[in-house]
Protein backbone atom coordinates (compact mmCIF):
# COMPACT_ATOMS: atom_id res chain seq x y z
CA UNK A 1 50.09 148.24 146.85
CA UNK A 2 49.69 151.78 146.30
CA UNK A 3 45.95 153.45 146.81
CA UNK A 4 44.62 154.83 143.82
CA UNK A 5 44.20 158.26 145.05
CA UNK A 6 48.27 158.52 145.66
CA UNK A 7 48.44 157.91 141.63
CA UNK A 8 49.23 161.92 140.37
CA UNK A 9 47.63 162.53 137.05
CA UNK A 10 50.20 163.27 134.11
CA UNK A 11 50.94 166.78 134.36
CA UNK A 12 50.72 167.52 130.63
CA UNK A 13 46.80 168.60 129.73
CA UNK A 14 44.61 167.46 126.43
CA UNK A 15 46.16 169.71 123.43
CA UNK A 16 45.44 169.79 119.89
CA UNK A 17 49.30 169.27 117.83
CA UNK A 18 49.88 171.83 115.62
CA UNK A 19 49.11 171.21 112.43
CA UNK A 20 52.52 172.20 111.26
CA UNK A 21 54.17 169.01 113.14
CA UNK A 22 51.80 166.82 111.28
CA UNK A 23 53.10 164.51 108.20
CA UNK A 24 51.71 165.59 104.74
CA UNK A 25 48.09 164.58 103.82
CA UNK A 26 47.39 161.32 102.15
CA UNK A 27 44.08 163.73 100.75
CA UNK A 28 42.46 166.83 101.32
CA UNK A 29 39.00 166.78 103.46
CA UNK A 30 36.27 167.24 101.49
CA UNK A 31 34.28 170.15 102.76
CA UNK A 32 32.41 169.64 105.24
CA UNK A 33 28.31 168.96 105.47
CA UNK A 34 25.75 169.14 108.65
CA UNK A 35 26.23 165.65 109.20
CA UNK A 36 29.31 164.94 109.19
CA UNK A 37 30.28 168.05 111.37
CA UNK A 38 31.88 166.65 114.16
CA UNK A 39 30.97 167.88 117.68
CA UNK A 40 33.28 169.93 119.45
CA UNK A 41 33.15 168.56 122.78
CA UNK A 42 34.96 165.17 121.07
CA UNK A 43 38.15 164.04 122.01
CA UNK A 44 40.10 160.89 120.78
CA UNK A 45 43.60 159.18 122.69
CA UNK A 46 45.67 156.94 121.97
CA UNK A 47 49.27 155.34 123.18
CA UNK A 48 52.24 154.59 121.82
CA UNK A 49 55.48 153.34 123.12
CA UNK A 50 57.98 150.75 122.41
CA UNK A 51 57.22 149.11 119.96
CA UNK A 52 54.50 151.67 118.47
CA UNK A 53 56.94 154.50 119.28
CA UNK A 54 57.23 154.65 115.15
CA UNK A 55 53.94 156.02 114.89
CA UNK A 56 54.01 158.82 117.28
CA UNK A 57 54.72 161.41 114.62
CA UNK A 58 51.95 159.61 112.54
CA UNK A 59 49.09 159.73 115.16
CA UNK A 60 49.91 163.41 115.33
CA UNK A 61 49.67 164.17 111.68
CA UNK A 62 46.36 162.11 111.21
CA UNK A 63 45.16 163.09 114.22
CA UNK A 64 45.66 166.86 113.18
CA UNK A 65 43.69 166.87 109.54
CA UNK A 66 40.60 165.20 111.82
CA UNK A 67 38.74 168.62 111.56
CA UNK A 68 37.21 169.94 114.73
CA UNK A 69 38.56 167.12 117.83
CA UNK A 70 40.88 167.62 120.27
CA UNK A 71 43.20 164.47 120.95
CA UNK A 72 46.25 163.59 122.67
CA UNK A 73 48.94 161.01 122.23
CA UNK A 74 49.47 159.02 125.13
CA UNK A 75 53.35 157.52 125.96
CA UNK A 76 54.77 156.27 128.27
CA UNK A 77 56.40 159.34 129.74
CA UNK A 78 52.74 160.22 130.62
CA UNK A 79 52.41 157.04 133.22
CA UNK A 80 53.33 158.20 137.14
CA UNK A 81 56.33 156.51 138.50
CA UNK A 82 54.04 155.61 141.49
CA UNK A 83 51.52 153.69 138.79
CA UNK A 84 54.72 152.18 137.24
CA UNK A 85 56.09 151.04 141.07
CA UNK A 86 52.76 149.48 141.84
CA UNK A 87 52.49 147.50 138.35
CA UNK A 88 55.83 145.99 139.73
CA UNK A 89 58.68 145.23 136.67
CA UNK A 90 56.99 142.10 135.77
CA UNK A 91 54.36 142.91 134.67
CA UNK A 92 55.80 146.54 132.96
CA UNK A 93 58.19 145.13 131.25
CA UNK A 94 55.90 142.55 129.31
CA UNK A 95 56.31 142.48 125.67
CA UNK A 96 52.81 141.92 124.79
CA UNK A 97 50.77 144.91 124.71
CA UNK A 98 53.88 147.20 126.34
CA UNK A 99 53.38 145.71 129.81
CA UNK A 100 50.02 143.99 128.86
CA UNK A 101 48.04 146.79 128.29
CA UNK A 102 48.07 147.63 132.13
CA UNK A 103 48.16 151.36 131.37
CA UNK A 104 45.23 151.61 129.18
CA UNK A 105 42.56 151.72 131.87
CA UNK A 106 44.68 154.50 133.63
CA UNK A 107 44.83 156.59 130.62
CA UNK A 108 41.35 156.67 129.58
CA UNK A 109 40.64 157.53 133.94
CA UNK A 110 43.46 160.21 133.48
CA UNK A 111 41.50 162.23 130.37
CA UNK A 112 38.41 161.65 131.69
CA UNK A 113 39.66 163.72 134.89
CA UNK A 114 40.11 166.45 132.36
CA UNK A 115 37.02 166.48 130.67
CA UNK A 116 33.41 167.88 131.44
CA UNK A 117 30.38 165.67 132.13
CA UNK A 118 29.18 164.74 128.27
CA UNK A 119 32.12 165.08 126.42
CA UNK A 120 32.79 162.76 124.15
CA UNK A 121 35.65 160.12 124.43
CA UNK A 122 37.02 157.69 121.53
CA UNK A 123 40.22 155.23 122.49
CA UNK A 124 42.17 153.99 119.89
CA UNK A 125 45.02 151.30 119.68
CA UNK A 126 48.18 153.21 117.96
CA UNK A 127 48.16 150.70 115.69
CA UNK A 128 44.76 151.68 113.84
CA UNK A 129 44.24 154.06 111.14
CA UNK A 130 40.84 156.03 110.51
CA UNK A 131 38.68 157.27 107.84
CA UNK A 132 37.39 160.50 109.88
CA UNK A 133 39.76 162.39 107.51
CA UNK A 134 36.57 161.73 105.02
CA UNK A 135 32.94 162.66 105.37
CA UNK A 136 31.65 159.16 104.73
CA UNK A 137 33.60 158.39 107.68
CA UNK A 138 32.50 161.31 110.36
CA UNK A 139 29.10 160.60 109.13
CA UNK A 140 29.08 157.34 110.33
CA UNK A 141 31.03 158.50 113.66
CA UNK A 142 28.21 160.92 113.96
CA UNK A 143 25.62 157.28 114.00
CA UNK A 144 27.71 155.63 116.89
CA UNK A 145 27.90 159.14 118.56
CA UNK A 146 24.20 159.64 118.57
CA UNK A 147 23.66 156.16 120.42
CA UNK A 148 26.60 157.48 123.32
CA UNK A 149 24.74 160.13 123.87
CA UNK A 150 21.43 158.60 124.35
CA UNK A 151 20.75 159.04 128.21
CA UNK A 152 19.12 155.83 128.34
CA UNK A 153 22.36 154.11 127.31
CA UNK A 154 25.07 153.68 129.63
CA UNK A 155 27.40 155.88 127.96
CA UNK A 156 29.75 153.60 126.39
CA UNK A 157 29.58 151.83 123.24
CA UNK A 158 31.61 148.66 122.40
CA UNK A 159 31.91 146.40 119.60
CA UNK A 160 31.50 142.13 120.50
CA UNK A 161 33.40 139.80 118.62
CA UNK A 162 30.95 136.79 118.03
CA UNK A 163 33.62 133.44 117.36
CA UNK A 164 35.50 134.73 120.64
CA UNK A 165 34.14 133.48 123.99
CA UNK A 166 35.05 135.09 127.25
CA UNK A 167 35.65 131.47 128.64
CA UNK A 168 38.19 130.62 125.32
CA UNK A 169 39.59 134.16 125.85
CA UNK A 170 40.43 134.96 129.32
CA UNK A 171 41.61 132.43 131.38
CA UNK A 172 40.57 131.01 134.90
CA UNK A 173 42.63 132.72 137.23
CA UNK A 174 41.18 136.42 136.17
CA UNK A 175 37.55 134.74 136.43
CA UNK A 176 37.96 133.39 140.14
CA UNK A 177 39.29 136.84 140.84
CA UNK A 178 36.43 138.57 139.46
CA UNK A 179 34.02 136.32 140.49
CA UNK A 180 35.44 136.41 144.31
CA UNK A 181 35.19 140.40 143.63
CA UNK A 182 31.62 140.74 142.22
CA UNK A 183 29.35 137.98 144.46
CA UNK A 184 26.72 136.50 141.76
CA UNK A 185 29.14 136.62 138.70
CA UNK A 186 29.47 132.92 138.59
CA UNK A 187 26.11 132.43 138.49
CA UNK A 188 25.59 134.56 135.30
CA UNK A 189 26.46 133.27 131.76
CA UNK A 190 28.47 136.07 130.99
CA UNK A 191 31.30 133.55 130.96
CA UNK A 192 30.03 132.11 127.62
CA UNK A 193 29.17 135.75 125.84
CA UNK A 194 31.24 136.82 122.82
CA UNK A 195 34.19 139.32 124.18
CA UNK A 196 34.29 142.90 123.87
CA UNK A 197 37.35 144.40 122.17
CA UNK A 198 39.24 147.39 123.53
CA UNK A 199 40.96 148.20 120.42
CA UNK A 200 38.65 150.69 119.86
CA UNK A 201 35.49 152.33 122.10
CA UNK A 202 33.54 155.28 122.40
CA UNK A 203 32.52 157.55 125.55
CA UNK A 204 30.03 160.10 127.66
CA UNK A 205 31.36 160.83 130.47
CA UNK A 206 29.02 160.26 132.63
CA UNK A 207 28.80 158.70 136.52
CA UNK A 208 29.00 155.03 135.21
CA UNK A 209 31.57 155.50 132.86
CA UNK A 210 33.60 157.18 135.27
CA UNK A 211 33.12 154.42 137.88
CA UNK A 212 33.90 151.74 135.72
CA UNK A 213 37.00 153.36 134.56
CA UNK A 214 37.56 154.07 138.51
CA UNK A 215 37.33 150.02 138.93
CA UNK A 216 39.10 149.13 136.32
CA UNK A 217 42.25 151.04 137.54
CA UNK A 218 41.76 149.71 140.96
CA UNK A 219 41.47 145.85 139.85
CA UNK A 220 44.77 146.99 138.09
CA UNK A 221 46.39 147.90 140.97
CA UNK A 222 45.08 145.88 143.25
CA UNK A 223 46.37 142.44 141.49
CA UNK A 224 48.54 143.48 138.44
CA UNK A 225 49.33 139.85 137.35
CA UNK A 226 45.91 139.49 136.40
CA UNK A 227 46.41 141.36 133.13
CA UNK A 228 49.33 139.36 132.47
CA UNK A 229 50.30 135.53 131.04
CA UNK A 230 51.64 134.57 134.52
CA UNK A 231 49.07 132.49 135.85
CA UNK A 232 47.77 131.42 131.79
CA UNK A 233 47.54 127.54 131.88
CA UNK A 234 48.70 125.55 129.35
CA UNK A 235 45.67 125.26 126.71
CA UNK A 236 44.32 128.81 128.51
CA UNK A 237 44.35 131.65 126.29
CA UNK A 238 43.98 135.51 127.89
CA UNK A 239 43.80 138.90 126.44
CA UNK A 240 44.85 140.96 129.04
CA UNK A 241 42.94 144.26 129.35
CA UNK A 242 40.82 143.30 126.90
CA UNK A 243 39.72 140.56 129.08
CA UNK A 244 39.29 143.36 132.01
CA UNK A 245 37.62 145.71 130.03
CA UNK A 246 34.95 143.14 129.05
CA UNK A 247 33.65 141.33 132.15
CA UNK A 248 33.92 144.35 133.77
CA UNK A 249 31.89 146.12 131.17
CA UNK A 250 29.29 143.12 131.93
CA UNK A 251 28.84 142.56 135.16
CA UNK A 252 28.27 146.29 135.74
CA UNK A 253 25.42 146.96 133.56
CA UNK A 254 27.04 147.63 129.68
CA UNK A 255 24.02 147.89 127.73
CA UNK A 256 25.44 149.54 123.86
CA UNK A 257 26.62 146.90 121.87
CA UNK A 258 27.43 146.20 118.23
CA UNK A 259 29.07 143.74 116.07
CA UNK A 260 32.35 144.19 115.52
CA UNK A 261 33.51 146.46 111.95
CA UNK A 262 37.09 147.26 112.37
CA UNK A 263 38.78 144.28 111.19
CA UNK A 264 39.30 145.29 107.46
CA UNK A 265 39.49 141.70 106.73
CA UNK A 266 35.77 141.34 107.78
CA UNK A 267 34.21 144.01 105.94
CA UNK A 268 33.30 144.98 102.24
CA UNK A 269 35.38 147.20 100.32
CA UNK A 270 32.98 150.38 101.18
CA UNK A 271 32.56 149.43 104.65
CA UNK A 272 36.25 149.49 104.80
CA UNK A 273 36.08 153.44 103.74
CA UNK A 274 33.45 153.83 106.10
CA UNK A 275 34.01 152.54 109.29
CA UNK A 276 35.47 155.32 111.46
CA UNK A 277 38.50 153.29 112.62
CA UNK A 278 40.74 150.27 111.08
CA UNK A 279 42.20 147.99 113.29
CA UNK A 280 44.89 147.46 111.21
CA UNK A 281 47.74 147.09 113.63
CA UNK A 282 49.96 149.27 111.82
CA UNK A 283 53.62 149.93 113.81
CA UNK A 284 55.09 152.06 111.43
């Protein structure tokens, strides 16, 4: 298995896409107010590939009317052979997630290599769409971004999903690992909290972001079929990186959590104009 450190970052640097390569506007931005100013030390990826390789030129446009962030497009061009090789074709090749979701961890470690200590970080599944294109919704961007940047937080703020339970979402073979990895984890009732999604999540970089990111990419590497459905027992049900990015996000100290509000199902008509991002799964 490959050591992390042999993994060469993607050559290509954070950019802003010309505006000129973006689709036309659904609206224009309503001018802009002090609160709803967005800093200018944020920056917001995404990936698409495969399946989500439809919305490539989409996440540019939107992306681009965003006033004031910096973002980048993730694909998988951008993933080292050497990361690839170590995944093994397996696990790569998976249909769900475009190889499970393995490269997500990577990415996020890859821009955060780029980035100064307390700039702001927001992932986002390709398949979302966003209301930061409106004031309401950088306003209440701004909110979550205030609590990231709280010191006393841990510099990373996820959203729980209450009716899913790590030990009905992730099965047993990834919690042996983890709990063989990180002595005392069995003992804990994180196994019975309400998982953390990864379809959206906001960043500081700071030292314990950076080290869980670190982790995350080495737990990757260091037993790829974990992410995967291989070792899923019948009745078992597992959610890949999500599953990763939650225990891990647990056991190591993850202190900024909110309900979740991106599933448009879930929320009220305004909330649904408000929330900074949809996960509305979107391919095209």
């Amino acid at each position: 298995m490959a050591d992390i450190g042999e993994l060469a970052p993607a050559e290509s640097s954070p950019a802003e896409s010309s505006p000129a390569e973006s689709s036309p506007a659904e609206s224009s931005p309503a001018e802009s107010s002090p609160t709803d100013t967005l800093p200018p030390n944020l920056h917001i990826i995404t990936y698409a590939s495969r399946m989500f390789a439809p919305r490539i030129p989409i996440l540019n446009g939107v992306l681009a009317r965003i006033p004031g962030i910096k973002y980048r497009v993730y694909t998988e061009a951008d993933i080292p052979a050497e990361f690839i090789s170590a995944i093994g074709e397996q696990v790569w090749q998976g249909k769900k997630g475009a190889g499970f979701m393995c490269w997500k961890a990577w990415i996020v470690k890859d821009y955060l290599s780029r980035l100064q200590d307390g700039n702001l970080l927001i992932y986002m599944d390709a398949g979302c769409t966003t209301n930061l294109d409106k004031p309401r919704g950088r306003r209440k961007l701004m909110e979550y971004l205030a609590l990231v940047n709280n010191p006393a937080n841990c510099g990373m703020l996820r959203y729980e999903l209450p009716h899913l339970v790590e030990n009905k979402y992730t099965n047993r073979y990834f919690w042996d690992y983890m709990c063989a990895r990180y002595p005392g984890l069995a003992e804990s009732n994180h196994y019975n909290t309400p998982q953390l999604i990864t379809t959206v999540f906001f960043i500081r970089k700071c030292q314990w972001v950076v080290e869980l990111f670190d982790e995350a990419v080495a737990i990757t590497l260091d037993n790829p079929e974990l992410l995967s459905e291989i070792h899923t027992q019948p009745g078992e049900i597992h959610r890949h990186d999500q599953s990763l990015l939650s225990v891990l996000y647990k056991v190591r100290g993850g202190d900024l959590i909110l309900p979740d509000k991106t599933y448009p199902r879930d929320l009220t008509f305004k909330e649904r104009c408000t929330i900074p991002f949809l996960a509305t799964r979107l391919r095209r």
